[in-house]
N, C-alpha and C. Protein backbone atom coordinates (compact mmCIF):
# COMPACT_ATOMS: atom_id res chain seq x y z
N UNK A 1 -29.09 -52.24 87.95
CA UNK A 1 -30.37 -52.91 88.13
C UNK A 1 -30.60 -53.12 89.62
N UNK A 2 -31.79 -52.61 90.04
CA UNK A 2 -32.13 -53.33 91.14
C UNK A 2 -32.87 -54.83 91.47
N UNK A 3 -32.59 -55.14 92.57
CA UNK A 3 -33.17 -56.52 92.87
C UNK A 3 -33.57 -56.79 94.44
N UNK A 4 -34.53 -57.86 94.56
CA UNK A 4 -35.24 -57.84 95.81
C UNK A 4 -35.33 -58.91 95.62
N UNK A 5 -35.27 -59.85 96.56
CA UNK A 5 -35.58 -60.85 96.60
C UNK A 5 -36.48 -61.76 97.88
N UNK A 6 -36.78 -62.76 97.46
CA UNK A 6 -37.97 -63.25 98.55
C UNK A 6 -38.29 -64.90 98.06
N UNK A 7 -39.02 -64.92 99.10
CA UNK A 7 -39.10 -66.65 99.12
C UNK A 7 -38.58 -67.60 100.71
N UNK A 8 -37.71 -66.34 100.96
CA UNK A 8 -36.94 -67.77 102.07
C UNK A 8 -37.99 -68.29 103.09
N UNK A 9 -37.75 -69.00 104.20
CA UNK A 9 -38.42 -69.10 105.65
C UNK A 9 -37.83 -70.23 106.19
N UNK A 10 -38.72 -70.81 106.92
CA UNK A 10 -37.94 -72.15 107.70
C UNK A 10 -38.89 -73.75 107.27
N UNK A 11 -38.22 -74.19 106.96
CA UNK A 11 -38.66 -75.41 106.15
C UNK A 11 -37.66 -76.60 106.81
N UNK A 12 -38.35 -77.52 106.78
CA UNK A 12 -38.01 -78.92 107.66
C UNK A 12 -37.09 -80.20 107.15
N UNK A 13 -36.21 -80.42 107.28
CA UNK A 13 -34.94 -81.02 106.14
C UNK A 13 -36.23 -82.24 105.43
N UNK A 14 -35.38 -82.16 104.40
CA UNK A 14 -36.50 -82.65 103.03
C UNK A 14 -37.29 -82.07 102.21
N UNK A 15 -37.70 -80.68 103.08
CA UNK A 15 -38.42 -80.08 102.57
C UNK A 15 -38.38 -79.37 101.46
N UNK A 16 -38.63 -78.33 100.29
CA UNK A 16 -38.46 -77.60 99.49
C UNK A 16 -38.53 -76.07 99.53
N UNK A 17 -38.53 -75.03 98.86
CA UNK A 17 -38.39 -73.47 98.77
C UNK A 17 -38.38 -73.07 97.03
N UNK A 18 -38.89 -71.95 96.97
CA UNK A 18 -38.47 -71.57 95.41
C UNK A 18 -38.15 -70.30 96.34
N UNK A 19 -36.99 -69.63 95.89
CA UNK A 19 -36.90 -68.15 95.83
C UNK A 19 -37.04 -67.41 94.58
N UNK A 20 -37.10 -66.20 94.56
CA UNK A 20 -37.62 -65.53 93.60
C UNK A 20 -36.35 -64.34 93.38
N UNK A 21 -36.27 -63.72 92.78
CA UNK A 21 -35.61 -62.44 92.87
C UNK A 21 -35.81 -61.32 91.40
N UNK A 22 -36.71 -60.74 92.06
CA UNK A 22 -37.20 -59.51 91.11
C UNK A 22 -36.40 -58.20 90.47
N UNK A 23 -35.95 -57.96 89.38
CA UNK A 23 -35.67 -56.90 89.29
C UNK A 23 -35.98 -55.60 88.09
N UNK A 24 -35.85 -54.74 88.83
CA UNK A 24 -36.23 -53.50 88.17
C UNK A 24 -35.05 -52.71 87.31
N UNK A 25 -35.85 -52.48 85.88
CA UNK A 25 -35.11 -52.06 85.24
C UNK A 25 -35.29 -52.73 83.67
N UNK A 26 -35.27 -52.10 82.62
CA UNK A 26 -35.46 -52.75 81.22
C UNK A 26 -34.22 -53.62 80.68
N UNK A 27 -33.44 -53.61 81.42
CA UNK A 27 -32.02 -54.12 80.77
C UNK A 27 -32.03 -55.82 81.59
N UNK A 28 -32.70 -56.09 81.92
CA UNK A 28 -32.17 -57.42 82.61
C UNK A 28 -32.02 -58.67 82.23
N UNK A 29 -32.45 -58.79 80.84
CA UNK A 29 -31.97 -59.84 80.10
C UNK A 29 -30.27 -59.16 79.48
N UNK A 30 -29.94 -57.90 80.23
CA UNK A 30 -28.22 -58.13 79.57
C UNK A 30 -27.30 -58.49 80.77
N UNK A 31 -28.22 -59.00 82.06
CA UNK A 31 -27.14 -59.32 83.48
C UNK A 31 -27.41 -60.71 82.82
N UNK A 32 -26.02 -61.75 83.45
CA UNK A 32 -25.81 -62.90 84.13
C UNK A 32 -26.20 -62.68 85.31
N UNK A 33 -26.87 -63.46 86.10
CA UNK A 33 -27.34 -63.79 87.52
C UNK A 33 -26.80 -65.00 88.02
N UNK A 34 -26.62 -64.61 89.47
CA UNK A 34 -26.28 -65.58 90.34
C UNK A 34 -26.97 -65.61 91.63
N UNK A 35 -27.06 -66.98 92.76
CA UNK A 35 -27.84 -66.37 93.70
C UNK A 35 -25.89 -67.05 94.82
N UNK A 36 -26.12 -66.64 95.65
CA UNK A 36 -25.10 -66.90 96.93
C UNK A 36 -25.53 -66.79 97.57
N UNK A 37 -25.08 -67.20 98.87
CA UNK A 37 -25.26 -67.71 100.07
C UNK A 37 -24.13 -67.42 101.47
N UNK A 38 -24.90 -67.22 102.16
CA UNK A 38 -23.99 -67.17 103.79
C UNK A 38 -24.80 -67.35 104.54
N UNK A 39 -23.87 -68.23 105.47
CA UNK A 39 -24.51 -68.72 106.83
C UNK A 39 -23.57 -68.25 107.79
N UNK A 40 -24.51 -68.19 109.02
CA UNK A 40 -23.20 -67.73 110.33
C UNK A 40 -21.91 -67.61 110.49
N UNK A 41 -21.16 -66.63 110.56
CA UNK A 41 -19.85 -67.32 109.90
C UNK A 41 -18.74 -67.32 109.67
N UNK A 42 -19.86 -67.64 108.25
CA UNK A 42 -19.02 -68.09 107.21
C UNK A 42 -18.94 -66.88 105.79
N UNK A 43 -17.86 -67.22 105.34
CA UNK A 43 -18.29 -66.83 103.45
C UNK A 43 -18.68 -66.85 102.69
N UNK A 44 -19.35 -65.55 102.34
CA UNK A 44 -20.46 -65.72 101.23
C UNK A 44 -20.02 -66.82 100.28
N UNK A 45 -20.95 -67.40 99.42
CA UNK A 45 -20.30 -68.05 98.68
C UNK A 45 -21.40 -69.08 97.60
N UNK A 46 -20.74 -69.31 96.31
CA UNK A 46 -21.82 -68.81 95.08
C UNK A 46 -22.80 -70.60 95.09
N UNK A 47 -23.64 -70.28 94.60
CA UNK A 47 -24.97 -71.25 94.90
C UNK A 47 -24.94 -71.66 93.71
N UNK A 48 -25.16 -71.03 92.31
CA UNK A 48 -26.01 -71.52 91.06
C UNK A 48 -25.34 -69.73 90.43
N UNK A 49 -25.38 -70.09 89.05
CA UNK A 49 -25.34 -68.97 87.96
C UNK A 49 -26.11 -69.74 86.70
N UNK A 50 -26.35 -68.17 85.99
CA UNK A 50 -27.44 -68.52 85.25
C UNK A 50 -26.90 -67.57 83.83
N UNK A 51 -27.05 -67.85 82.87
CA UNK A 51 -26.51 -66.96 81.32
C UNK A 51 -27.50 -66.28 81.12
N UNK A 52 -27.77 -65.32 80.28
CA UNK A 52 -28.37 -64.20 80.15
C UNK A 52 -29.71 -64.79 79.43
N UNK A 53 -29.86 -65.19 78.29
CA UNK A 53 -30.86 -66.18 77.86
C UNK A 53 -31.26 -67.40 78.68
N UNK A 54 -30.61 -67.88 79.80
CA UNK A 54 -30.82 -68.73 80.56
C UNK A 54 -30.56 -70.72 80.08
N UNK A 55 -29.67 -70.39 78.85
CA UNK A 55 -29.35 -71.47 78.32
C UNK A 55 -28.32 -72.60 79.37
N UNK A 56 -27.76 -71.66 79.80
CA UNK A 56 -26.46 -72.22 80.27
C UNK A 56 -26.88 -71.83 81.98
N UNK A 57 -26.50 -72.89 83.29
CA UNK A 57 -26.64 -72.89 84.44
C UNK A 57 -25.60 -73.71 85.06
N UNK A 58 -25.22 -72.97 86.28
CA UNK A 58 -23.54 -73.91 87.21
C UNK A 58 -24.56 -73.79 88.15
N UNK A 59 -23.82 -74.78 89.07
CA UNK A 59 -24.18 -75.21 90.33
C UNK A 59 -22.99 -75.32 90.92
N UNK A 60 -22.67 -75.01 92.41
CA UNK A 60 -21.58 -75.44 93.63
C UNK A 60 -22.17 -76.72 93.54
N UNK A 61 -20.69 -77.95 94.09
CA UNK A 61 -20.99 -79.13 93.97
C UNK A 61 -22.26 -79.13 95.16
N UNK A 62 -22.46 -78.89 95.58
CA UNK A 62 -23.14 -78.93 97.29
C UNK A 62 -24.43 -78.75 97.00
N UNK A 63 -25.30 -78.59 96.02
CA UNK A 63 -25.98 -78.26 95.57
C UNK A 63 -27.25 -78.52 94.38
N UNK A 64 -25.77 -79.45 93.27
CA UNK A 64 -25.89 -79.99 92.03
C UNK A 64 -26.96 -81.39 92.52
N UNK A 65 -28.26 -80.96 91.39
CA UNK A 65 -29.06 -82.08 92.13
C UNK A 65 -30.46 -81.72 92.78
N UNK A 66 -30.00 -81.00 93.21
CA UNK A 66 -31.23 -80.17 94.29
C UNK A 66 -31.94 -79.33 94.61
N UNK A 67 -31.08 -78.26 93.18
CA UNK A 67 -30.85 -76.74 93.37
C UNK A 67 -31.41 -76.95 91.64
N UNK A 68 -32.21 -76.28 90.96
CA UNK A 68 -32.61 -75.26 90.15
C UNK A 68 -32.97 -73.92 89.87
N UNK A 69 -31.92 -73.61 89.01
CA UNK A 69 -32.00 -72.04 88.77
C UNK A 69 -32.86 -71.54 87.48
N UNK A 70 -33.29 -70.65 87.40
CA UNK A 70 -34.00 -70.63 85.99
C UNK A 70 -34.35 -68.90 86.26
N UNK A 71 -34.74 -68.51 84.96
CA UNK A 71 -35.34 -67.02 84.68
C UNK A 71 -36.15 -66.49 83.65
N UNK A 72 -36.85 -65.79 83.93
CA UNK A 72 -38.06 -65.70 83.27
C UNK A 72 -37.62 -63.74 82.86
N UNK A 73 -37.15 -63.95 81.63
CA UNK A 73 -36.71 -62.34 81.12
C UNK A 73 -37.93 -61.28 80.59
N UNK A 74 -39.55 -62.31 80.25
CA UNK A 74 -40.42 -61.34 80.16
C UNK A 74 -40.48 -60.69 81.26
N UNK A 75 -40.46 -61.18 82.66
CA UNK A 75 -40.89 -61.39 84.07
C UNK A 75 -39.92 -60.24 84.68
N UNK A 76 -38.48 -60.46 84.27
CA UNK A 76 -37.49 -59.32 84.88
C UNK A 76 -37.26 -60.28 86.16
N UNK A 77 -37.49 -61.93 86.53
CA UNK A 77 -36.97 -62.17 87.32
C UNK A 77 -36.19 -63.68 86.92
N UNK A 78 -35.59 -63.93 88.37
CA UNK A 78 -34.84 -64.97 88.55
C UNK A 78 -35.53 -65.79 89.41
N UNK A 79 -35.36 -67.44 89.40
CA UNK A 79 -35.45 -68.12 90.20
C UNK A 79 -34.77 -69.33 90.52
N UNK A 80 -34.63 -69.54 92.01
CA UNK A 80 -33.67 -70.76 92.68
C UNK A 80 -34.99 -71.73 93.35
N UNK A 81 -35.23 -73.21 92.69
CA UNK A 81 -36.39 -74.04 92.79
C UNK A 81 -35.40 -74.53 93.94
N UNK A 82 -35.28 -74.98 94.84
CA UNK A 82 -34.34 -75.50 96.31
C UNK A 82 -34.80 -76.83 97.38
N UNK A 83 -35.06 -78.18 96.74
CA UNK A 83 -35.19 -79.47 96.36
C UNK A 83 -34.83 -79.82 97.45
N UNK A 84 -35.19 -80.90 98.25
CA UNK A 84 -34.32 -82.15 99.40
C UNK A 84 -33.40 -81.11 100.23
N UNK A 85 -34.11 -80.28 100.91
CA UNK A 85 -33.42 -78.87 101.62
C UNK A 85 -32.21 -79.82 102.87
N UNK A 86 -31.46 -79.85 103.35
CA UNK A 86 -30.81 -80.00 104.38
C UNK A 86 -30.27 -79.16 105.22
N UNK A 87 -29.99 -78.97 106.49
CA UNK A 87 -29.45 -78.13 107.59
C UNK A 87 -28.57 -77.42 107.32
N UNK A 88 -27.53 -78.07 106.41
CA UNK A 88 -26.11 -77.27 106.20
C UNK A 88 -26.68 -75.81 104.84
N UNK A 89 -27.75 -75.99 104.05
CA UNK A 89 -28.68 -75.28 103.51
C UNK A 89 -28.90 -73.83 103.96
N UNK A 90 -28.97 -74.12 105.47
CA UNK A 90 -29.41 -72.46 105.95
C UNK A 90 -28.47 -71.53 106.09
N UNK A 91 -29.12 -70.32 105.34
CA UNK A 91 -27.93 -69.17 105.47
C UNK A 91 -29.06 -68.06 104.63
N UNK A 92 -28.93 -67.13 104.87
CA UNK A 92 -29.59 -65.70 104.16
C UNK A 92 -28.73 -65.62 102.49
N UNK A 93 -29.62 -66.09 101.53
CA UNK A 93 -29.70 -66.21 99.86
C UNK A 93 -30.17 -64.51 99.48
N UNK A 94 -28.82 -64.23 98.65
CA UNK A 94 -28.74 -63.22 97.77
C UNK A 94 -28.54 -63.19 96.25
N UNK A 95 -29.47 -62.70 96.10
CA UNK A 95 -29.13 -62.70 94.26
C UNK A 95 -27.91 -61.50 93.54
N UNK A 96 -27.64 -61.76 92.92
CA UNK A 96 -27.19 -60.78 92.37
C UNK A 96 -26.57 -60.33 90.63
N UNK A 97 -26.47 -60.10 90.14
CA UNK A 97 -26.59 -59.60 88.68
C UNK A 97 -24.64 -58.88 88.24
N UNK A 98 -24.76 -59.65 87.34
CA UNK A 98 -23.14 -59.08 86.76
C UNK A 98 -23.13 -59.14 84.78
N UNK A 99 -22.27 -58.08 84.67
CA UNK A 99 -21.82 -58.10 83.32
C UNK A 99 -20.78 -58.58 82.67
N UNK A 100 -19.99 -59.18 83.38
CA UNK A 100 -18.74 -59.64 82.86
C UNK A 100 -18.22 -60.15 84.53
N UNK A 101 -16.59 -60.76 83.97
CA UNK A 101 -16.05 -61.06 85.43
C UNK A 101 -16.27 -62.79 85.37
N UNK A 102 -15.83 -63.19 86.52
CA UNK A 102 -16.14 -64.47 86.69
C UNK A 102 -17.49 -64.96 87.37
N UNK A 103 -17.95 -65.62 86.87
CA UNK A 103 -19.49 -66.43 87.62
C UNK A 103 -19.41 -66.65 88.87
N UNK A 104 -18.57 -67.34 89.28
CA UNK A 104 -18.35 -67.98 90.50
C UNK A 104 -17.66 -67.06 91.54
N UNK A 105 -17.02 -65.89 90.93
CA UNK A 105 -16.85 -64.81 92.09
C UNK A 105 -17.77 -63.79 92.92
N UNK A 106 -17.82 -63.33 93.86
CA UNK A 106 -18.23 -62.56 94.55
C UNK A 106 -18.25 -61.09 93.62
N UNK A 107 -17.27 -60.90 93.81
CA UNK A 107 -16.53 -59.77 93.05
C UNK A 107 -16.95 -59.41 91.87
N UNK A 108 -17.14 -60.22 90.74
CA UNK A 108 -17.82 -60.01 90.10
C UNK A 108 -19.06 -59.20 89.36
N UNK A 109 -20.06 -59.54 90.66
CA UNK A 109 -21.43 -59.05 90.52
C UNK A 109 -21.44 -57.24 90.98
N UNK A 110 -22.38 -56.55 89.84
CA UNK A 110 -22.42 -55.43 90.32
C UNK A 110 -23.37 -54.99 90.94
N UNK A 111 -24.62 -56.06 91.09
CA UNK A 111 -25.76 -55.52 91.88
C UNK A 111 -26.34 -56.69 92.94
N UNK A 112 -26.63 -56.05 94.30
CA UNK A 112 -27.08 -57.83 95.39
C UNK A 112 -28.55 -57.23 95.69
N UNK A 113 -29.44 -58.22 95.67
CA UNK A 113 -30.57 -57.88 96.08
C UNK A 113 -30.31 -57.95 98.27
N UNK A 114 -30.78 -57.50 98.65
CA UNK A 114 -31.05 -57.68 100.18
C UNK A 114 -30.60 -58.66 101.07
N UNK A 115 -31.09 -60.04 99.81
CA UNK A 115 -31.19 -61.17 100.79
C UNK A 115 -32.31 -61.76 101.53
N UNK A 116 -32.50 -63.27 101.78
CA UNK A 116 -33.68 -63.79 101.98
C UNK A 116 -32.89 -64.83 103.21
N UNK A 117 -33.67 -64.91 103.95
CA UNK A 117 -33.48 -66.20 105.32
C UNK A 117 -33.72 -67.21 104.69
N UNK A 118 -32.92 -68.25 104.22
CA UNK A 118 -34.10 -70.09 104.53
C UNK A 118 -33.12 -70.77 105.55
N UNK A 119 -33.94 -71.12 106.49
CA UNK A 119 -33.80 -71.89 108.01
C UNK A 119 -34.27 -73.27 107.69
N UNK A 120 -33.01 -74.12 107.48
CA UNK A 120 -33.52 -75.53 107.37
C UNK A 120 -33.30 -76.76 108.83
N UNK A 121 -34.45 -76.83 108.91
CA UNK A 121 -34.60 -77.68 110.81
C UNK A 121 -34.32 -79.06 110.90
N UNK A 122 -33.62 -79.74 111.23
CA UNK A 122 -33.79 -81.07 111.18
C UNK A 122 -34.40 -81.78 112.17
């Protein structure tokens, strides 16, 4: 499956973001999705996962609270709603799509969309 994603920019601590992440392909209600994150750095490292029906959603503690994930399977996309933004926040957000494996790994996922900037300013 491919994926693209979009949404990021620079937003002012407090502020909010939805990202989006689109993908192509008829099968995408059979990925688990996740979106991750890296900042300058540092290691990538996992944001939110989401179950294939979208019943079930994790959050990194860092996150829990602030961060909504959700997906829309008529749509073929994903989304990260991104609440009470703070500084430590900024880093280029990637989605990405897996069939098995662990949620919370990198490794896991077999497909990353591009990646999106959100720049949070204080």
């Amino acid at each position: 499956v491919q994926l693209q994603a979009s949404g990021g920019g620079l937003v002012q601590a407090g502020g909010f973001l939805r990202l989006s992440c689109a993908a192509a392909g008829r099968t995408f209600s059979s990925y688990a999705m996740g979106w991750f994150r890296q900042a300058p750095g540092k290691e990538r490292e996992f944001v939110s996962g989401i179950s294939l029906s979208g019943g079930n959603k994790f959050y990194a503690d860092s996150v829990t609270g602030r961060f909504t994930m959700s997906r829309d399977n008529d749509k073929n996309t994903v989304y990260l709603q991104m609440n009470s933004l703070k500084p430590e926040d900024t880093a280029v957000y990637y989605c990405a799509a897996r069939t098995g494996g662990s949620m919370w790994s990198a490794l896991s996922y077999e497909s990353w969309g591009q990646g999106t900037l959100v720049t949070v300013s204080s």
